[in-house]
PDB file of N, CA and C in Angstrom:
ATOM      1  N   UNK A   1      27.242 -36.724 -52.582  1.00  0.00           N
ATOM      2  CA  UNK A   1      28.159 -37.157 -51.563  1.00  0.00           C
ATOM      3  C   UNK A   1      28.578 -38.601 -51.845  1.00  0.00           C
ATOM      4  N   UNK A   2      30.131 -39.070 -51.811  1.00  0.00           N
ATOM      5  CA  UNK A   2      30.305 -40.459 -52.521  1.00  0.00           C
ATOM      6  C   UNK A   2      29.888 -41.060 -51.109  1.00  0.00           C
ATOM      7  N   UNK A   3      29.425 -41.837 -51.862  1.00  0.00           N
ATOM      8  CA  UNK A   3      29.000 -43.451 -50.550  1.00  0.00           C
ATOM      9  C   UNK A   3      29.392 -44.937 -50.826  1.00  0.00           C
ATOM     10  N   UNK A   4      29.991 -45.779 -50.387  1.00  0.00           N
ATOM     11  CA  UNK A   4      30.425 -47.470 -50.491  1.00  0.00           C
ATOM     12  C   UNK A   4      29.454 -47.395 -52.073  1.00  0.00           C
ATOM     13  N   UNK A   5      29.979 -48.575 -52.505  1.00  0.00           N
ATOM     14  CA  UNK A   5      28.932 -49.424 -53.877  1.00  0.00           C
ATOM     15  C   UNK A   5      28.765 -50.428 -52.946  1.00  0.00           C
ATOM     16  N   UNK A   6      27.507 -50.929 -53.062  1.00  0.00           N
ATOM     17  CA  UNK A   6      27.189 -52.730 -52.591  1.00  0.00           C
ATOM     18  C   UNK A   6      27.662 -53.685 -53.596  1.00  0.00           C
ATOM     19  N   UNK A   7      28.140 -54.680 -53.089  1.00  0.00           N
ATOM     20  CA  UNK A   7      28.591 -55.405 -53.819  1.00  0.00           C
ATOM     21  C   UNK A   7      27.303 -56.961 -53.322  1.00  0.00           C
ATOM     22  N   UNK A   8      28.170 -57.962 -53.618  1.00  0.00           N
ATOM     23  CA  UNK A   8      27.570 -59.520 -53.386  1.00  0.00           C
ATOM     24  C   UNK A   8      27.487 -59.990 -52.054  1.00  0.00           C
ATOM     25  N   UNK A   9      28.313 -59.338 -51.411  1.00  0.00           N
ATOM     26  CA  UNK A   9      28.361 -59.806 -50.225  1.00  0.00           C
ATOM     27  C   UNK A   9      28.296 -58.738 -49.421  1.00  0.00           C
ATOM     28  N   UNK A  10      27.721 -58.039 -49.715  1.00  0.00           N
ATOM     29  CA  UNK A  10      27.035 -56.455 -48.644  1.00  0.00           C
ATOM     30  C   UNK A  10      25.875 -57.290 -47.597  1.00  0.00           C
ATOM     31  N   UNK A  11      25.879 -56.649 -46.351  1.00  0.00           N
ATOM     32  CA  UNK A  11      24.392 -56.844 -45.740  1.00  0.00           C
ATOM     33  C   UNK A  11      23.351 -56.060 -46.081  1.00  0.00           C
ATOM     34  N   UNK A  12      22.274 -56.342 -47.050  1.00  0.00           N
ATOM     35  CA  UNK A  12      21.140 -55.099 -47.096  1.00  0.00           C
ATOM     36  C   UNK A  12      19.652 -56.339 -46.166  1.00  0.00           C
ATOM     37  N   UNK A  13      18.753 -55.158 -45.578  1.00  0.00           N
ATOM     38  CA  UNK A  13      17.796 -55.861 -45.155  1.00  0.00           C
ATOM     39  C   UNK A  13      16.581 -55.156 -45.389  1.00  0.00           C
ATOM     40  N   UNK A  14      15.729 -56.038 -45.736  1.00  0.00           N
ATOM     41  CA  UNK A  14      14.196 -55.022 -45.597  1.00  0.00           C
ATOM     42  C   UNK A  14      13.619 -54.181 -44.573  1.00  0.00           C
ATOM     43  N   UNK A  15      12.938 -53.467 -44.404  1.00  0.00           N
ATOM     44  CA  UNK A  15      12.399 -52.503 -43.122  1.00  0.00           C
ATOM     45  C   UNK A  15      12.275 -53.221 -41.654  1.00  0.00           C
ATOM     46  N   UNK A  16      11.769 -54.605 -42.501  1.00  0.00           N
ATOM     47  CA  UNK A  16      11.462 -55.283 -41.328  1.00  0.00           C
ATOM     48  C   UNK A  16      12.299 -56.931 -40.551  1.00  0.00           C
ATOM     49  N   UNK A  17      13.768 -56.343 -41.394  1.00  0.00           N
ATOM     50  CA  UNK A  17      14.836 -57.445 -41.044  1.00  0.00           C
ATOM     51  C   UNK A  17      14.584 -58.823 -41.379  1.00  0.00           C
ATOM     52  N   UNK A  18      14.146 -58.620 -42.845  1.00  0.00           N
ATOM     53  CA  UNK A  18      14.632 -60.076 -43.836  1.00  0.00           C
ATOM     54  C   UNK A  18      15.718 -59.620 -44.880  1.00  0.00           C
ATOM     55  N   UNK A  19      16.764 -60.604 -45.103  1.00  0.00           N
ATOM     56  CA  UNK A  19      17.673 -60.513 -45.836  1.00  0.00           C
ATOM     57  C   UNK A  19      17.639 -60.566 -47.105  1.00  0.00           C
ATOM     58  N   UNK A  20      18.067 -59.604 -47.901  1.00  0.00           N
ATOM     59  CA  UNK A  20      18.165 -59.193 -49.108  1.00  0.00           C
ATOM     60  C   UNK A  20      19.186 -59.612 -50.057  1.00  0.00           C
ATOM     61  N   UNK A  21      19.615 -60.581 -51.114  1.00  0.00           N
ATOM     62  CA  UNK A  21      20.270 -60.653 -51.697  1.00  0.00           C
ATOM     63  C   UNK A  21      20.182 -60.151 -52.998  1.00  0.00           C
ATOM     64  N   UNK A  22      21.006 -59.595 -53.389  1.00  0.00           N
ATOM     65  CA  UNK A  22      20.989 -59.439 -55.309  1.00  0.00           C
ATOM     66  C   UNK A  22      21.162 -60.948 -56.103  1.00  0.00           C
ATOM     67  N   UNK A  23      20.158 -60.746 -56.971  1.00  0.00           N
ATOM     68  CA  UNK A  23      19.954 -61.853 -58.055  1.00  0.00           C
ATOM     69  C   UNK A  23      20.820 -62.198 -59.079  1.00  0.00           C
ATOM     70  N   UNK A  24      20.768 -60.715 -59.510  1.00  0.00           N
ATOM     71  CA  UNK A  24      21.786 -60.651 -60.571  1.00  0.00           C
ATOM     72  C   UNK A  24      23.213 -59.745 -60.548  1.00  0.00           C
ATOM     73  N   UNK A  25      24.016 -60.142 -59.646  1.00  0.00           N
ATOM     74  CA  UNK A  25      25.074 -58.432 -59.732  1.00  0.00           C
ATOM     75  C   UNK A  25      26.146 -58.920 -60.977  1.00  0.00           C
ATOM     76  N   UNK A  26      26.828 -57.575 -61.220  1.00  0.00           N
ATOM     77  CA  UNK A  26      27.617 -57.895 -62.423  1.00  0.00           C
ATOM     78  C   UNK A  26      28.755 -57.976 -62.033  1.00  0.00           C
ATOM     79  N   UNK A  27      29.086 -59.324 -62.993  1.00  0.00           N
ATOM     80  CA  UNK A  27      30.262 -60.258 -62.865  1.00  0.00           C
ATOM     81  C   UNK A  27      31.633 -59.414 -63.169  1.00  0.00           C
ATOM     82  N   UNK A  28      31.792 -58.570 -63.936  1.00  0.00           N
ATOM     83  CA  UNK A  28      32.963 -58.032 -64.235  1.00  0.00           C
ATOM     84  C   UNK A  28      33.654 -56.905 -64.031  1.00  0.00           C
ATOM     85  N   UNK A  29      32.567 -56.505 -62.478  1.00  0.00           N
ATOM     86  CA  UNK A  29      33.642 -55.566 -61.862  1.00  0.00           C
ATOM     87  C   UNK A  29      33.200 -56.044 -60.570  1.00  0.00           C
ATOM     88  N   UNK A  30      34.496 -56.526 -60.506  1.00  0.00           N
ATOM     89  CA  UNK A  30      34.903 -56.652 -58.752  1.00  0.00           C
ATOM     90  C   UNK A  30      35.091 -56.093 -57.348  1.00  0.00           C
ATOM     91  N   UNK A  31      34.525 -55.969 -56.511  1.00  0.00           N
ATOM     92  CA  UNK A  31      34.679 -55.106 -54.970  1.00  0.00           C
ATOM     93  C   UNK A  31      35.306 -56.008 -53.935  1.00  0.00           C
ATOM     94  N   UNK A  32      36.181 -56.272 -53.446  1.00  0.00           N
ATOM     95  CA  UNK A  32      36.827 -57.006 -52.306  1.00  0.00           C
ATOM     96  C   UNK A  32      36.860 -58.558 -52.885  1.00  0.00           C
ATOM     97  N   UNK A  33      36.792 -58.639 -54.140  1.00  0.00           N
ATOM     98  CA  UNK A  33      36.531 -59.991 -54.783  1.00  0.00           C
ATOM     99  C   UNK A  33      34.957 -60.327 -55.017  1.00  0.00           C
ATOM    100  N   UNK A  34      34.209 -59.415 -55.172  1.00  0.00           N
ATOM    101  CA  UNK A  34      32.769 -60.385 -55.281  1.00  0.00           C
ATOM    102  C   UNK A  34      31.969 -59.049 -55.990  1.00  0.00           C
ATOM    103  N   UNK A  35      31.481 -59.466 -56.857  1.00  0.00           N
ATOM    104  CA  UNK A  35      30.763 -58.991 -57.854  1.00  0.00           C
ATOM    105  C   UNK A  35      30.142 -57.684 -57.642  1.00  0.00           C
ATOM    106  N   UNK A  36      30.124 -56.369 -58.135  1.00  0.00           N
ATOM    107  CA  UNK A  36      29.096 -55.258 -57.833  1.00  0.00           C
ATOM    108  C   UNK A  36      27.604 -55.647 -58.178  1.00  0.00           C
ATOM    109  N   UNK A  37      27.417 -54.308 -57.600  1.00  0.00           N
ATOM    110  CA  UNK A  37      25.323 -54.559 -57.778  1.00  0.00           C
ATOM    111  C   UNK A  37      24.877 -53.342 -58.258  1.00  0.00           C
ATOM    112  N   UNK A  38      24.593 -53.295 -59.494  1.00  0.00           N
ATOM    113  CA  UNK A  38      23.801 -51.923 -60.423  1.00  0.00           C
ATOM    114  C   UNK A  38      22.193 -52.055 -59.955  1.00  0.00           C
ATOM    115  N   UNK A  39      21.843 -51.371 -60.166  1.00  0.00           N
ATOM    116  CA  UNK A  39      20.250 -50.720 -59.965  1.00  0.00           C
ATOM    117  C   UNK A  39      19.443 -51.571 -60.854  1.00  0.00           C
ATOM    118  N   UNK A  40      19.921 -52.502 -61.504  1.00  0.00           N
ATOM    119  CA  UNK A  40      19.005 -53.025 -62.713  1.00  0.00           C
ATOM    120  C   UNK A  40      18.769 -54.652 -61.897  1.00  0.00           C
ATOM    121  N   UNK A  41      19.861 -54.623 -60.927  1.00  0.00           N
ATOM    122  CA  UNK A  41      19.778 -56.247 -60.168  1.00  0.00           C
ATOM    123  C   UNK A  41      18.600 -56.216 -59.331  1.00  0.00           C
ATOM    124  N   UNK A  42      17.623 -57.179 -59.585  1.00  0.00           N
ATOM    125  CA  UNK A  42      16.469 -57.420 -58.571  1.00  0.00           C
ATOM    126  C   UNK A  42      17.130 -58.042 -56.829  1.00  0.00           C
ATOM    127  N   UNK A  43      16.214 -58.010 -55.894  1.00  0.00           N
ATOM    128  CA  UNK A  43      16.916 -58.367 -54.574  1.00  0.00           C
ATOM    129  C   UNK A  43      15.856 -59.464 -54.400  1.00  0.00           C
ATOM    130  N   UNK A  44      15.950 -60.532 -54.009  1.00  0.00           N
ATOM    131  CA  UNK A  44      15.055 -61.629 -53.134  1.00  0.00           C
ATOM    132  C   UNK A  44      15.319 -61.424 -51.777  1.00  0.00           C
ATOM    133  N   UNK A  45      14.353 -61.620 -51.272  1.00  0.00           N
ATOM    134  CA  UNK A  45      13.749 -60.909 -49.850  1.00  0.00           C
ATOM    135  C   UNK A  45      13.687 -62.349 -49.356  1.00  0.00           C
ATOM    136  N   UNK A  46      14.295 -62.978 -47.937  1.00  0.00           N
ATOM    137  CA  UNK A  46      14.141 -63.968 -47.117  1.00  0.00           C
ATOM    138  C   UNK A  46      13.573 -63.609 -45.427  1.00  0.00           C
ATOM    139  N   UNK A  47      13.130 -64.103 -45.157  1.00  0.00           N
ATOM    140  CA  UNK A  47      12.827 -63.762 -43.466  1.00  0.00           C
ATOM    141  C   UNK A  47      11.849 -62.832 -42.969  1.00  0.00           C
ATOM    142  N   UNK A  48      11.200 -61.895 -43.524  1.00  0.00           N
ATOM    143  CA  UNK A  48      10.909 -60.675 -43.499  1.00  0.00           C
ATOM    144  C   UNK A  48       9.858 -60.993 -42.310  1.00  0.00           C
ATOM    145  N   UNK A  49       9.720 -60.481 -41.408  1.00  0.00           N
ATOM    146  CA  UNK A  49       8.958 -60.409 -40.131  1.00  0.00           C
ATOM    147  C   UNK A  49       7.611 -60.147 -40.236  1.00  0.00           C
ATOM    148  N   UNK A  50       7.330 -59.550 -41.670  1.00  0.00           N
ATOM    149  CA  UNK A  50       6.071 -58.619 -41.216  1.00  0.00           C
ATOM    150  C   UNK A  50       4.755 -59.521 -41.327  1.00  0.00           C
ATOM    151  N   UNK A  51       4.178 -59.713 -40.727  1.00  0.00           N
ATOM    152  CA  UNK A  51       2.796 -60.870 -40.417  1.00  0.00           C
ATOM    153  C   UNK A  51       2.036 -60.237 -42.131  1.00  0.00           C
ATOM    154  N   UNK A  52       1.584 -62.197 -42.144  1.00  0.00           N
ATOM    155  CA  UNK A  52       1.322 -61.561 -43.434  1.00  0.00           C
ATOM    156  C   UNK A  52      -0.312 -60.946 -43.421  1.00  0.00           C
ATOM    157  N   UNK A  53      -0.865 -60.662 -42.255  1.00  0.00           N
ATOM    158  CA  UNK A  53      -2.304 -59.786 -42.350  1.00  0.00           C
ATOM    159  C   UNK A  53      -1.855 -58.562 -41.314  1.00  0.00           C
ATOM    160  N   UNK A  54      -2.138 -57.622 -42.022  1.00  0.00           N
ATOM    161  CA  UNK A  54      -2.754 -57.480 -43.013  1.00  0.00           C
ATOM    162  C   UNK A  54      -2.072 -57.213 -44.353  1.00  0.00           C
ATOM    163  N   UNK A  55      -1.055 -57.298 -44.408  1.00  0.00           N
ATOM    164  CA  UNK A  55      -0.312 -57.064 -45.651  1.00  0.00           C
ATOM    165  C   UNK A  55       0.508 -57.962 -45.838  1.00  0.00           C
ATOM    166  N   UNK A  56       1.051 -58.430 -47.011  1.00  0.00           N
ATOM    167  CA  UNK A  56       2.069 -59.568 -46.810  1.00  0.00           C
ATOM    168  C   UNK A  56       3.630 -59.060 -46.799  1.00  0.00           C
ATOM    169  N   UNK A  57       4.288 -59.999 -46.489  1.00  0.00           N
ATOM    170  CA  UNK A  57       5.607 -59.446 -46.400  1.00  0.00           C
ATOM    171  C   UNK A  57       6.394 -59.274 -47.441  1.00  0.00           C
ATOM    172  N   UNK A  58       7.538 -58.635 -47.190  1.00  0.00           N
ATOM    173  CA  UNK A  58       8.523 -58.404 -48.338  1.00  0.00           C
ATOM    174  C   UNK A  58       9.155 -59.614 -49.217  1.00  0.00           C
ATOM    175  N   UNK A  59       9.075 -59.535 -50.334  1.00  0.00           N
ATOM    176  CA  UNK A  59       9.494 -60.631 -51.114  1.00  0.00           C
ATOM    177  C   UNK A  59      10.386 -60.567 -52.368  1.00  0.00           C
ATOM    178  N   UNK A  60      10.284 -59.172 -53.226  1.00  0.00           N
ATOM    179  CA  UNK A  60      11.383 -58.989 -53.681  1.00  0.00           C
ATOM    180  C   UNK A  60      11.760 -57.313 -53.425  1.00  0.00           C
ATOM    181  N   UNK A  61      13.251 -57.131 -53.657  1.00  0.00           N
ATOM    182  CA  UNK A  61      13.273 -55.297 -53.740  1.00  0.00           C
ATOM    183  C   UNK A  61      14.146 -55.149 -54.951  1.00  0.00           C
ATOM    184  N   UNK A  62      13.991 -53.530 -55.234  1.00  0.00           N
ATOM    185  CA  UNK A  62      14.701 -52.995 -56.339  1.00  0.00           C
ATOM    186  C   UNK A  62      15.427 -51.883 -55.927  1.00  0.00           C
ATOM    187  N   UNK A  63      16.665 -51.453 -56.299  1.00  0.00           N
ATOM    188  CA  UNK A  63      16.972 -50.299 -56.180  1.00  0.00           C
ATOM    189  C   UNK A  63      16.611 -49.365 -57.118  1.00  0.00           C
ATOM    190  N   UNK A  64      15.842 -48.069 -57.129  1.00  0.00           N
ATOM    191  CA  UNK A  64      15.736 -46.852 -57.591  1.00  0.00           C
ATOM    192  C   UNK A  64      16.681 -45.827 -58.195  1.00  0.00           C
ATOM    193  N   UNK A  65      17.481 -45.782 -57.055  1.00  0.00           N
ATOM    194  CA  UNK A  65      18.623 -44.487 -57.434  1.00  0.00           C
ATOM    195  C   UNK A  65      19.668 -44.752 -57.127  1.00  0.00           C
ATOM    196  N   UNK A  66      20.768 -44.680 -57.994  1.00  0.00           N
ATOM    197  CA  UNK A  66      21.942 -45.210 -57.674  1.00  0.00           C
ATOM    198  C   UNK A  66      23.355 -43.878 -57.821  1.00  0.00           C
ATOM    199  N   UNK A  67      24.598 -44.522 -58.346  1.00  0.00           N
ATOM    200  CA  UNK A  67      25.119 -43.819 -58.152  1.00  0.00           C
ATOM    201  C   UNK A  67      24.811 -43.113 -59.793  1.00  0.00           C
ATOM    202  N   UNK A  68      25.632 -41.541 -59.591  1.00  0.00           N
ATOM    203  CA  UNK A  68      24.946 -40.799 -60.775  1.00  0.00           C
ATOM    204  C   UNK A  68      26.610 -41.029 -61.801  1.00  0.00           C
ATOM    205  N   UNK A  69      27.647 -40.858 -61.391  1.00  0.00           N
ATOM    206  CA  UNK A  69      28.503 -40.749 -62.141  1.00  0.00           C
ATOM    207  C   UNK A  69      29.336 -42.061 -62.231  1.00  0.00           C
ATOM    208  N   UNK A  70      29.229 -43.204 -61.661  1.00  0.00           N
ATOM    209  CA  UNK A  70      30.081 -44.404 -61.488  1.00  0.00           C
ATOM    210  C   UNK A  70      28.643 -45.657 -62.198  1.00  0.00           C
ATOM    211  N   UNK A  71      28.995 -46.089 -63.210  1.00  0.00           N
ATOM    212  CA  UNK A  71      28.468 -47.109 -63.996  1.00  0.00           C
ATOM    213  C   UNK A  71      29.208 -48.600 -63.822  1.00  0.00           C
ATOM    214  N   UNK A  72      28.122 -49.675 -64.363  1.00  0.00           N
ATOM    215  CA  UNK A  72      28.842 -50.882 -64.477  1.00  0.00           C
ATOM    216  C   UNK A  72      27.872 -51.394 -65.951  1.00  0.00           C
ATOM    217  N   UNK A  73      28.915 -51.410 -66.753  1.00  0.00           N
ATOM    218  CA  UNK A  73      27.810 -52.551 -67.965  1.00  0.00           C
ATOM    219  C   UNK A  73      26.862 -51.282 -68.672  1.00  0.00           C
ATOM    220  N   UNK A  74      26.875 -49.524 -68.368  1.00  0.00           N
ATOM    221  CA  UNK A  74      26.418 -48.817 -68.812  1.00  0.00           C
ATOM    222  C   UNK A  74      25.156 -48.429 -67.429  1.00  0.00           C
ATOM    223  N   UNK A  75      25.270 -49.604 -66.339  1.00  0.00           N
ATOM    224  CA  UNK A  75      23.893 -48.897 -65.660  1.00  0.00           C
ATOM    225  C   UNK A  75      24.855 -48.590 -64.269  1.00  0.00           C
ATOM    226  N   UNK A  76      23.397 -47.500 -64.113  1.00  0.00           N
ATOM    227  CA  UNK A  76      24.342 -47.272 -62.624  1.00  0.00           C
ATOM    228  C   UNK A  76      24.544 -48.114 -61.031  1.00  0.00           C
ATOM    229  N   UNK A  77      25.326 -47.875 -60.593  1.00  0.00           N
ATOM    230  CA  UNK A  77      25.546 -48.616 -59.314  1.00  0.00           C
ATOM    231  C   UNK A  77      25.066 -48.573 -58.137  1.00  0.00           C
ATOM    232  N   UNK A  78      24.757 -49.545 -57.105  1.00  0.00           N
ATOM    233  CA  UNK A  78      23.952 -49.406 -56.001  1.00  0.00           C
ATOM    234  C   UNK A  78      24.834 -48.891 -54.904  1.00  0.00           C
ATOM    235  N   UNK A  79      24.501 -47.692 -54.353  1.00  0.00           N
ATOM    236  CA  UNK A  79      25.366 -47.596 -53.304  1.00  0.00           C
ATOM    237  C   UNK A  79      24.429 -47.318 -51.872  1.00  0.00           C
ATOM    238  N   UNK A  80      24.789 -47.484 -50.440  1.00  0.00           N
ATOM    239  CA  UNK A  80      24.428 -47.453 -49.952  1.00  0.00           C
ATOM    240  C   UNK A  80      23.577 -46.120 -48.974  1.00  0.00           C
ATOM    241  N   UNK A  81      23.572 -45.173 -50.012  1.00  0.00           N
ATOM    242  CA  UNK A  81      22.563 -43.854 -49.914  1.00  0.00           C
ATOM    243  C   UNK A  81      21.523 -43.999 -50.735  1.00  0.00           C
ATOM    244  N   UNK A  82      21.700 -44.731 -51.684  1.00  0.00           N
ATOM    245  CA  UNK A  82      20.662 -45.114 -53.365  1.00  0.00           C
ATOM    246  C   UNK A  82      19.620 -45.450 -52.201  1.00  0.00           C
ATOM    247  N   UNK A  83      17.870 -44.764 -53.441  1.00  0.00           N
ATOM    248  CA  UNK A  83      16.878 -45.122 -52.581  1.00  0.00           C
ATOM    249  C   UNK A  83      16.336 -46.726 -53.203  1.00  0.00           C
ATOM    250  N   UNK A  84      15.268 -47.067 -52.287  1.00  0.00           N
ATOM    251  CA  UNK A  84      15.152 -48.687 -53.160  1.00  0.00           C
ATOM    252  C   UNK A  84      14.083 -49.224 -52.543  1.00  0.00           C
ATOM    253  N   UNK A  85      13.108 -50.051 -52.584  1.00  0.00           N
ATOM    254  CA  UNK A  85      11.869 -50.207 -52.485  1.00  0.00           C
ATOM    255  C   UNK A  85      11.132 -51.857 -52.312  1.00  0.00           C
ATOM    256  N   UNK A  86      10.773 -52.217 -51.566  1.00  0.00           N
ATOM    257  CA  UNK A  86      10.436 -53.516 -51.371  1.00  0.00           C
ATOM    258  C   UNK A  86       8.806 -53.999 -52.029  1.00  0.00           C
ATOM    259  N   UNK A  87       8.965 -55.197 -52.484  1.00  0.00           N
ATOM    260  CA  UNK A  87       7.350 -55.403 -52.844  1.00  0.00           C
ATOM    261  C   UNK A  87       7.044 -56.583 -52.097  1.00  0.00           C
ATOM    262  N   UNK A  88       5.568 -56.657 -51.879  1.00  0.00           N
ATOM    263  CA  UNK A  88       4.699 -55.545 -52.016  1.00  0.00           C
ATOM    264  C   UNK A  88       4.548 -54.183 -51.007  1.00  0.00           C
ATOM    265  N   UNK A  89       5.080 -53.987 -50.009  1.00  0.00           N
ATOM    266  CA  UNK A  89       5.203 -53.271 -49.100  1.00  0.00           C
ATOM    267  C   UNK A  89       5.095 -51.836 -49.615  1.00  0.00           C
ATOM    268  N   UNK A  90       6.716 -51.831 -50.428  1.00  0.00           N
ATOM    269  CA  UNK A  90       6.831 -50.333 -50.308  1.00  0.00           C
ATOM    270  C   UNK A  90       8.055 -49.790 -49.822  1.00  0.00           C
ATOM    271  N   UNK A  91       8.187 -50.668 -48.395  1.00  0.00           N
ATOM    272  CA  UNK A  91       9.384 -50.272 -47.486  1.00  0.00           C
ATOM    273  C   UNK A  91      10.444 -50.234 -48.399  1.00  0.00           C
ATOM    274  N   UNK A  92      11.294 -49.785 -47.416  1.00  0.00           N
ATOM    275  CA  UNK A  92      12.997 -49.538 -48.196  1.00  0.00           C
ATOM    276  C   UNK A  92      13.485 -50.611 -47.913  1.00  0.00           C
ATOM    277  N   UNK A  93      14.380 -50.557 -48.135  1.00  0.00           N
ATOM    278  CA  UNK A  93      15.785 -51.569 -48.075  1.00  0.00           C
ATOM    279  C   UNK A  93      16.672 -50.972 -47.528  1.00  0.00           C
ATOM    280  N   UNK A  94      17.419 -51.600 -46.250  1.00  0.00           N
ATOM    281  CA  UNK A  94      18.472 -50.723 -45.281  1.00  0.00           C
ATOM    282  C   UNK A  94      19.663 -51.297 -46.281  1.00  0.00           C
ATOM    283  N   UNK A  95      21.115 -51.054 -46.685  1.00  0.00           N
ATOM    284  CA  UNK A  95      21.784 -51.660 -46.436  1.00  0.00           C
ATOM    285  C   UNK A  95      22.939 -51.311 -45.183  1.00  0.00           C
ATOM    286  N   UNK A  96      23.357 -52.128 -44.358  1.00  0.00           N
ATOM    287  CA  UNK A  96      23.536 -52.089 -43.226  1.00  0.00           C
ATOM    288  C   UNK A  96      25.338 -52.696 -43.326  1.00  0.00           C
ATOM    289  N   UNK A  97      25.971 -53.603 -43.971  1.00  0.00           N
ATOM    290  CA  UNK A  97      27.419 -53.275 -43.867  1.00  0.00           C
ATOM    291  C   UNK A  97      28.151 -53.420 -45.812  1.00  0.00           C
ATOM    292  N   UNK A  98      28.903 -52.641 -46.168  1.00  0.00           N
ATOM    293  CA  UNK A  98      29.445 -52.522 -47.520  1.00  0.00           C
ATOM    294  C   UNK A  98      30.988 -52.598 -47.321  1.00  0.00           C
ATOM    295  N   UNK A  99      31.607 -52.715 -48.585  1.00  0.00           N
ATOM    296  CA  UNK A  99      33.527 -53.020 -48.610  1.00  0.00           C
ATOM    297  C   UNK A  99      33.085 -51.099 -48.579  1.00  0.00           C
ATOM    298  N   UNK A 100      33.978 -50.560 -48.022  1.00  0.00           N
ATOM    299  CA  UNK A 100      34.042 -49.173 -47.625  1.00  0.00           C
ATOM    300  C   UNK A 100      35.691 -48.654 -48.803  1.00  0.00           C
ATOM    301  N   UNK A 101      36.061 -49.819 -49.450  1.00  0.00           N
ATOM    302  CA  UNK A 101      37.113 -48.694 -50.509  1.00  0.00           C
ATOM    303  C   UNK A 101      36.774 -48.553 -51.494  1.00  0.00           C
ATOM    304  N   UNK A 102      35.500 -48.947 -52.118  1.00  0.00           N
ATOM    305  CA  UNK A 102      35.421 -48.013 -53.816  1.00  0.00           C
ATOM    306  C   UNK A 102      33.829 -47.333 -53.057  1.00  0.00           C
ATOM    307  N   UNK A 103      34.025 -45.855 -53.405  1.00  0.00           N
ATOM    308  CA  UNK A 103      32.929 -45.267 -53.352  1.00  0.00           C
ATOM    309  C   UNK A 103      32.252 -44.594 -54.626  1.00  0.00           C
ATOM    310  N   UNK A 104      31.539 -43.948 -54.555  1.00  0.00           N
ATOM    311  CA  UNK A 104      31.177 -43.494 -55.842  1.00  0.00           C
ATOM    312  C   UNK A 104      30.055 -42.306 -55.500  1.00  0.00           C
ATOM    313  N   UNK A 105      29.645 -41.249 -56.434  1.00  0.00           N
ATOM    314  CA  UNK A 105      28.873 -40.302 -56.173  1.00  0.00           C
ATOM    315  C   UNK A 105      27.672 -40.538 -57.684  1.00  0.00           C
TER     316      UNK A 105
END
């Protein structure tokens, strides 16, 4: 089912509502003007709520699964159905608003 790509300026958040940015998205394809985000870009985790006992909080995430037929740079793209994983937690990564005109499956 096609879903948005995240780009640079998407909202994604951890389980527990710290903000997620991509580290690395790639520079040479553009979404509303600002860079896409492939599955290979790490996320830094800010804010994350979750007390750090007994577990500590979220600090970086990755996306897992992306899109299957829409590439950037040869890897695939993050879209906002892709699954994705926070460390050390575990939790997912919501993303919560995307540019809604390039989708991808």
């Amino acid at each position: 089912m096609p879903a948005p790509i995240l780009h640079l300026g998407a909202t994604v958040l951890c389980s527990h509502a710290g903000q997620a940015t991509p580290l690395s998205p790639f520079p040479r394809v553009l979404l509303s003007g600002q860079p896409a985000v492939t599955i290979a870009s790490p996320y830094a985790v800010a804010g994350c709520t979750l007390a750090a006992v007994p577990s500590p909080p979220c600090v970086t995430g990755q996306w897992l699964v992306g899109a299957v037929r829409v590439m950037a740079g040869g890897v695939p793209v993050a879209t906002m159905t892709g699954s994705s994983t926070c460390i050390p937690t575990g939790a997912p990564m919501m993303p919560v608003v995307a540019q809604t005109r390039v989708l991808a499956t």
